[in-house]
C-alpha atoms as a PDB file:
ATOM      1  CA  UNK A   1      39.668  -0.239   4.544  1.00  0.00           C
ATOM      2  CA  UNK A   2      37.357   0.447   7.552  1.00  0.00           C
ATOM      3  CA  UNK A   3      35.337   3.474   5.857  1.00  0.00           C
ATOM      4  CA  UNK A   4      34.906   1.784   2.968  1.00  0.00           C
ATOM      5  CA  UNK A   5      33.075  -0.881   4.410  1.00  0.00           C
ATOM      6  CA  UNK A   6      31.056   1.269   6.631  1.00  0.00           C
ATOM      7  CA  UNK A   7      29.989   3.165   4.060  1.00  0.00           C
ATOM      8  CA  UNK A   8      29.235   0.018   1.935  1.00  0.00           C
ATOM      9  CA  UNK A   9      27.038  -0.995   4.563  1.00  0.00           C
ATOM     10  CA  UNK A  10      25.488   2.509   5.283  1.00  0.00           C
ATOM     11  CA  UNK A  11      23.944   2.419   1.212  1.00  0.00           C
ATOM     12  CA  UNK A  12      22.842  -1.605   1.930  1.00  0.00           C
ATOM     13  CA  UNK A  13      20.878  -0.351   4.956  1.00  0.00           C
ATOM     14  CA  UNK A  14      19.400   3.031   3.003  1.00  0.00           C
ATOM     15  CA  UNK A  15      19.023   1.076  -0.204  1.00  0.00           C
ATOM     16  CA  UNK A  16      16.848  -1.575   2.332  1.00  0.00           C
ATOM     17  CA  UNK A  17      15.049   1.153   3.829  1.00  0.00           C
ATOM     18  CA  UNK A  18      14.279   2.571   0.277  1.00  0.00           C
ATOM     19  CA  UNK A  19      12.876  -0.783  -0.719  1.00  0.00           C
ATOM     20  CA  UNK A  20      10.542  -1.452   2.063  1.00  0.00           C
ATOM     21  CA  UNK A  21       9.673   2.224   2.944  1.00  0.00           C
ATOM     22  CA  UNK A  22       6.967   1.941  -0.032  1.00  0.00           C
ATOM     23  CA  UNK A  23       5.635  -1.511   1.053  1.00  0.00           C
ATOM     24  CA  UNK A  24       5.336  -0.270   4.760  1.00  0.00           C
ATOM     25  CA  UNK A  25       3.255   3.003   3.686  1.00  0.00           C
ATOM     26  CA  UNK A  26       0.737   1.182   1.291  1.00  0.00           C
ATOM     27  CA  UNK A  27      -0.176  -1.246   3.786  1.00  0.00           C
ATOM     28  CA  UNK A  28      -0.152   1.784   6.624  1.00  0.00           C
ATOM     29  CA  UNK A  29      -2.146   3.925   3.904  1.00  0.00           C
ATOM     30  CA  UNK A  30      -4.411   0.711   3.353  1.00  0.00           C
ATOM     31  CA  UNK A  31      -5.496   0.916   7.041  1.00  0.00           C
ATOM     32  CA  UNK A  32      -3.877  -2.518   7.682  1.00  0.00           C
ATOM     33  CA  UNK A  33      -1.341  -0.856  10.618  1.00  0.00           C
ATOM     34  CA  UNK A  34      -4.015   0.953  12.248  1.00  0.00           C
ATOM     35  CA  UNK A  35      -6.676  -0.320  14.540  1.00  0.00           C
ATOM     36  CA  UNK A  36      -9.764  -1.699  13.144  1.00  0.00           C
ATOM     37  CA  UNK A  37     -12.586   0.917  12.279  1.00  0.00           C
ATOM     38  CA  UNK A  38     -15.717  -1.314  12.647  1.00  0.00           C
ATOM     39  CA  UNK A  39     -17.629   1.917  12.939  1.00  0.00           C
ATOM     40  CA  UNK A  40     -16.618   2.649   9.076  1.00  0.00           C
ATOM     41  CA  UNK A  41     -17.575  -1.351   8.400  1.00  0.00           C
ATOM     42  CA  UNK A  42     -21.124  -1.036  10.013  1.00  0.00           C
ATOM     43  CA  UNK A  43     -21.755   2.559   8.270  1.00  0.00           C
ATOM     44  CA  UNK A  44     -20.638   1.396   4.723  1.00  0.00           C
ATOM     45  CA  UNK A  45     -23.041  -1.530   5.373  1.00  0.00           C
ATOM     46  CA  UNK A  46     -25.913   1.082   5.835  1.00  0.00           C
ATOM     47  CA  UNK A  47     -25.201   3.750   3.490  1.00  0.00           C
ATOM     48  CA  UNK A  48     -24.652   0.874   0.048  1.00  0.00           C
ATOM     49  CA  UNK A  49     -28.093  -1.139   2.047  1.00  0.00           C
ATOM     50  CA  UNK A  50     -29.689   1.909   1.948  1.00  0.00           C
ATOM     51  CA  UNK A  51     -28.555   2.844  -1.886  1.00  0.00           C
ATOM     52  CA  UNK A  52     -29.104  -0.800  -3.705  1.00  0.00           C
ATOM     53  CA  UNK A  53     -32.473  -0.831  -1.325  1.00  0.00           C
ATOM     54  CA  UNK A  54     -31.105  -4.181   0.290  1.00  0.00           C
ATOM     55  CA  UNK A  55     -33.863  -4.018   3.336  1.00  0.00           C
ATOM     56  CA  UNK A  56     -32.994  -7.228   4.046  1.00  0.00           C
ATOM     57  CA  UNK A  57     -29.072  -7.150   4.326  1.00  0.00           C
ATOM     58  CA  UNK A  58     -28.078  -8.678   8.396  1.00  0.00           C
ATOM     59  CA  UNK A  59     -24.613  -9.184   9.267  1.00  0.00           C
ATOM     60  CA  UNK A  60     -22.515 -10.542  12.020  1.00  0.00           C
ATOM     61  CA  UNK A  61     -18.918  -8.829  12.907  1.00  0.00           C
ATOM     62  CA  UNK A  62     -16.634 -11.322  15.354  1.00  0.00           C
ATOM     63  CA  UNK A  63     -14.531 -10.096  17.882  1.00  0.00           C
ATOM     64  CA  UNK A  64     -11.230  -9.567  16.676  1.00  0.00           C
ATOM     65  CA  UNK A  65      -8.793 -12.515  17.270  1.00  0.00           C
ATOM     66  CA  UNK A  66      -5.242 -12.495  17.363  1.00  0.00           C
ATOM     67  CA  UNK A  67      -3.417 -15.020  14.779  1.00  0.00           C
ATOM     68  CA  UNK A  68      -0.562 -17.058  15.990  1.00  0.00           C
ATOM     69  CA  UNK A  69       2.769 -15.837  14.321  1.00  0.00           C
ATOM     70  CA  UNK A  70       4.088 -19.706  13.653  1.00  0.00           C
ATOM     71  CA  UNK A  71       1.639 -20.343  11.655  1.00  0.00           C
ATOM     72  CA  UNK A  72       1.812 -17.001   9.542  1.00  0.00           C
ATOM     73  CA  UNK A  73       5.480 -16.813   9.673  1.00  0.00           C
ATOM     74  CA  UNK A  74       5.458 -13.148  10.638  1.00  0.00           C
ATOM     75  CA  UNK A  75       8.244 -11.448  13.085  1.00  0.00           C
ATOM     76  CA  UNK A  76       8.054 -12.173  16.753  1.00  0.00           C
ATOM     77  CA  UNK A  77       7.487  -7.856  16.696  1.00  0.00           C
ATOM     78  CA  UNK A  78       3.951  -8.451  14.510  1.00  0.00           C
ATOM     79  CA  UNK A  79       0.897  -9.251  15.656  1.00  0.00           C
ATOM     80  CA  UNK A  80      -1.388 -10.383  13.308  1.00  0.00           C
ATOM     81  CA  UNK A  81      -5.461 -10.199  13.943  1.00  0.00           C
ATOM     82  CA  UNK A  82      -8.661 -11.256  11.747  1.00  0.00           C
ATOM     83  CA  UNK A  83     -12.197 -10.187  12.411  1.00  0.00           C
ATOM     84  CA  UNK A  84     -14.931 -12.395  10.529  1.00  0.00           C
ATOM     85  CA  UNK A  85     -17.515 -10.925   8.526  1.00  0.00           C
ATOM     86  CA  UNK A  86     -20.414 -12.892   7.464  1.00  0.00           C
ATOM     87  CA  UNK A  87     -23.257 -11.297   5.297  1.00  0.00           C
ATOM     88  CA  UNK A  88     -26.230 -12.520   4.340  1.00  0.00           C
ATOM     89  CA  UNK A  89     -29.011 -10.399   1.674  1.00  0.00           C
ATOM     90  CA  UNK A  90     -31.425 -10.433  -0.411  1.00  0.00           C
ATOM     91  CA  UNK A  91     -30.086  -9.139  -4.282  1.00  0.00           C
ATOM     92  CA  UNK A  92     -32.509  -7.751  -7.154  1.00  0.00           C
ATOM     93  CA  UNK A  93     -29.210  -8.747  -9.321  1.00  0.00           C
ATOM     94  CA  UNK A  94     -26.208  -9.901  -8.864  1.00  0.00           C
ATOM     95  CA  UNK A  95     -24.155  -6.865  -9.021  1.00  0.00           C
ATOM     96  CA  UNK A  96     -25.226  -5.555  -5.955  1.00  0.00           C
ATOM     97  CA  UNK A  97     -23.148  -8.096  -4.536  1.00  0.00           C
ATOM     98  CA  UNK A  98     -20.468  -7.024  -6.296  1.00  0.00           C
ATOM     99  CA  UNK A  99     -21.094  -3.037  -5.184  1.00  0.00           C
ATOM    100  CA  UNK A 100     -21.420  -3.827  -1.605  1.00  0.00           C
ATOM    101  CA  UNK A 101     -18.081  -5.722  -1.698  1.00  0.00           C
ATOM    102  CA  UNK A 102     -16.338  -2.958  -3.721  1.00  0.00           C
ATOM    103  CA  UNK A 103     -17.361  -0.779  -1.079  1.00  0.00           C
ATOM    104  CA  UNK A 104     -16.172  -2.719   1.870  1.00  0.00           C
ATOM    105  CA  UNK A 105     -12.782  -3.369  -0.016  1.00  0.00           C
ATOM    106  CA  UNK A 106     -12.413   0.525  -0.520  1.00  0.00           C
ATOM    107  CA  UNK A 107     -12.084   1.350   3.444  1.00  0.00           C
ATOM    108  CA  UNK A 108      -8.687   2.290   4.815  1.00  0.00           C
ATOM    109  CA  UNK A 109      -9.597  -0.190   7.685  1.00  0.00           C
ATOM    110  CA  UNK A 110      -7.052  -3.122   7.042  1.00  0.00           C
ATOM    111  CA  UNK A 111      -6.930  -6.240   4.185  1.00  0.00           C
ATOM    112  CA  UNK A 112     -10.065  -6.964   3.010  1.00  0.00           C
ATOM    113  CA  UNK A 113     -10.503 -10.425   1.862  1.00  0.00           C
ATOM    114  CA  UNK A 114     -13.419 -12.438   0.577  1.00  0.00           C
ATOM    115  CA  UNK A 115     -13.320 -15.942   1.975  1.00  0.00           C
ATOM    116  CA  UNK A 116     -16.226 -17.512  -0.212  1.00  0.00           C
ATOM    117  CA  UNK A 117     -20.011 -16.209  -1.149  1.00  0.00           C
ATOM    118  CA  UNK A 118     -22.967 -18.517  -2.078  1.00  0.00           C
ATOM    119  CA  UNK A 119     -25.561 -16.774  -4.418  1.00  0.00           C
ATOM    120  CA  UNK A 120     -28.747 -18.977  -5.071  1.00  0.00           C
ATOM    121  CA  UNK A 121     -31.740 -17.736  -7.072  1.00  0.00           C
ATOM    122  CA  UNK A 122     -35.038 -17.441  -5.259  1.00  0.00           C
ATOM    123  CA  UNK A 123     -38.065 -19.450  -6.188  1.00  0.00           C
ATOM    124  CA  UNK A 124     -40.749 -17.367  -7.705  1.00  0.00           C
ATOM    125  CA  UNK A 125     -43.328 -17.976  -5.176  1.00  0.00           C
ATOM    126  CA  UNK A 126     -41.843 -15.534  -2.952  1.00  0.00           C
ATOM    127  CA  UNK A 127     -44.306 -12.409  -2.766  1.00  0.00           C
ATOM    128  CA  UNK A 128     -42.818 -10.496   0.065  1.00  0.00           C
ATOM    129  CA  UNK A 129     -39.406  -9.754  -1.277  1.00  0.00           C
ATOM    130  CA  UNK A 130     -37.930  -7.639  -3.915  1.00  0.00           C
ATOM    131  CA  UNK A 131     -34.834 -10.354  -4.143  1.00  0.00           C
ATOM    132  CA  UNK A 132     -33.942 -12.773  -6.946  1.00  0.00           C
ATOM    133  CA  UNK A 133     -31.071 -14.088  -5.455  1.00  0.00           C
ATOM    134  CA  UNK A 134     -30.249 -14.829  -1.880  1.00  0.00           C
ATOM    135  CA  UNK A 135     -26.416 -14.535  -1.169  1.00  0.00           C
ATOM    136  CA  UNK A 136     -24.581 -15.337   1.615  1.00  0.00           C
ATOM    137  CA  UNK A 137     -20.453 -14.487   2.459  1.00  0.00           C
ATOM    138  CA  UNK A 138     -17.953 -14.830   4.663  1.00  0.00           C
ATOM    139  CA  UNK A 139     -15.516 -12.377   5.165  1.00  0.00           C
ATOM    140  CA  UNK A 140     -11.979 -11.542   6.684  1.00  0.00           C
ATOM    141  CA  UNK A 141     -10.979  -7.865   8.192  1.00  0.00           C
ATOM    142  CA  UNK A 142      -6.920  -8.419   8.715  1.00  0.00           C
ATOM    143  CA  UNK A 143      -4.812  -5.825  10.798  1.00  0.00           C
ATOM    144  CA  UNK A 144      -1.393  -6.067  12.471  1.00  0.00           C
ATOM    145  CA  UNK A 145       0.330  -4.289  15.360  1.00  0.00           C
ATOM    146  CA  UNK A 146       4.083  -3.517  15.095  1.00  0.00           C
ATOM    147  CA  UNK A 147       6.319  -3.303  17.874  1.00  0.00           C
ATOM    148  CA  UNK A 148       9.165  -0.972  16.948  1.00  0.00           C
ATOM    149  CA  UNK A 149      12.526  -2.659  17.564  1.00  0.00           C
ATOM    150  CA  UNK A 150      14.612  -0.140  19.615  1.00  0.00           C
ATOM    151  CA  UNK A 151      17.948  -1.675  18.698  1.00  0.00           C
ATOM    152  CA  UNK A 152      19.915   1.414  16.833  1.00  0.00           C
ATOM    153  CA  UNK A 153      22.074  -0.188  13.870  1.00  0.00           C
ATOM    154  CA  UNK A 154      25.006   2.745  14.157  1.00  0.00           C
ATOM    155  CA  UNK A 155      24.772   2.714  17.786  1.00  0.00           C
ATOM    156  CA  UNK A 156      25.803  -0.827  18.177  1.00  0.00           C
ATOM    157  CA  UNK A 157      28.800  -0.130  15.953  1.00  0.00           C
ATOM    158  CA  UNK A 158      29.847   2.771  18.044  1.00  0.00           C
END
């Protein structure tokens, strides 16, 4: 019968909401649905440089570039972007590495991914520097735009 089905379908489509709901509101809480906040990037660089005394930290933030959706197999309604991050400083140990990252990956400002990181230990005839490693990483910022689809399930059946 008619209302049986409709309401068979009505529980798929809350039951699919329920399921997805979550997923959509970690990633939104995670920062990855919002626009980038390179300010919050840049300022976590200085506060944990300024805290682990890394006076020699530099780093280089790319301009955001938008990823094409064939290769990432996203919907037409998702834009996916990247922003590279490459660090490179000077480490009394190597767990300053690992705080600095911890940091970064803490923001609500998208998916934080590490793509690789070289750590080499300095030579000992280095009088200038507090370092005993040098390290050097590349890093990915990933955010997404999504273009609500206007198109009203019940409204089509009507």
């Amino acid at each position: 019968d008619y209302a049986e089905e409709e309401i068979g379908r009505l529980n798929n489509l809350v039951s699919l909401f329920e399921n997805f709901n979550s997923d959509y509101k970690k990633y939104e809480t995670k920062g990855f649905l919002n626009e980038e906040q390179r300010l919050s990037w840049i300022e976590t660089l200085e506060k944990t440089s300024g805290q682990l005394h890394l006076d020699n930290l530099r780093y280089e933030i790319n301009p955001r570039q938008i990823l094409p959706n064939e290769s990432n197999g996203l919907p037409a309604n998702i834009t996916l972007f990247e922003s590279k991050l490459t660090l490179e400083l000077g480490l009394v140990h190597e767990g300053d590495l690992i705080q600095l990252i911890s940091n970064l990956s803490k923001l609500k400002s998208g998916l934080f991914v590490v793509d690789n990181c070289k750590v080499q230990r300095m030579g000992t005839t280095m009088l200038a520097s507090n370092s005993n490693f040098n390290a050097k990483c590349s890093t990915s910022w990933y955010t997404a735009n999504y273009e609500e689809q206007t198109t009203d399930y019940l409204e089509e059946e009507l």
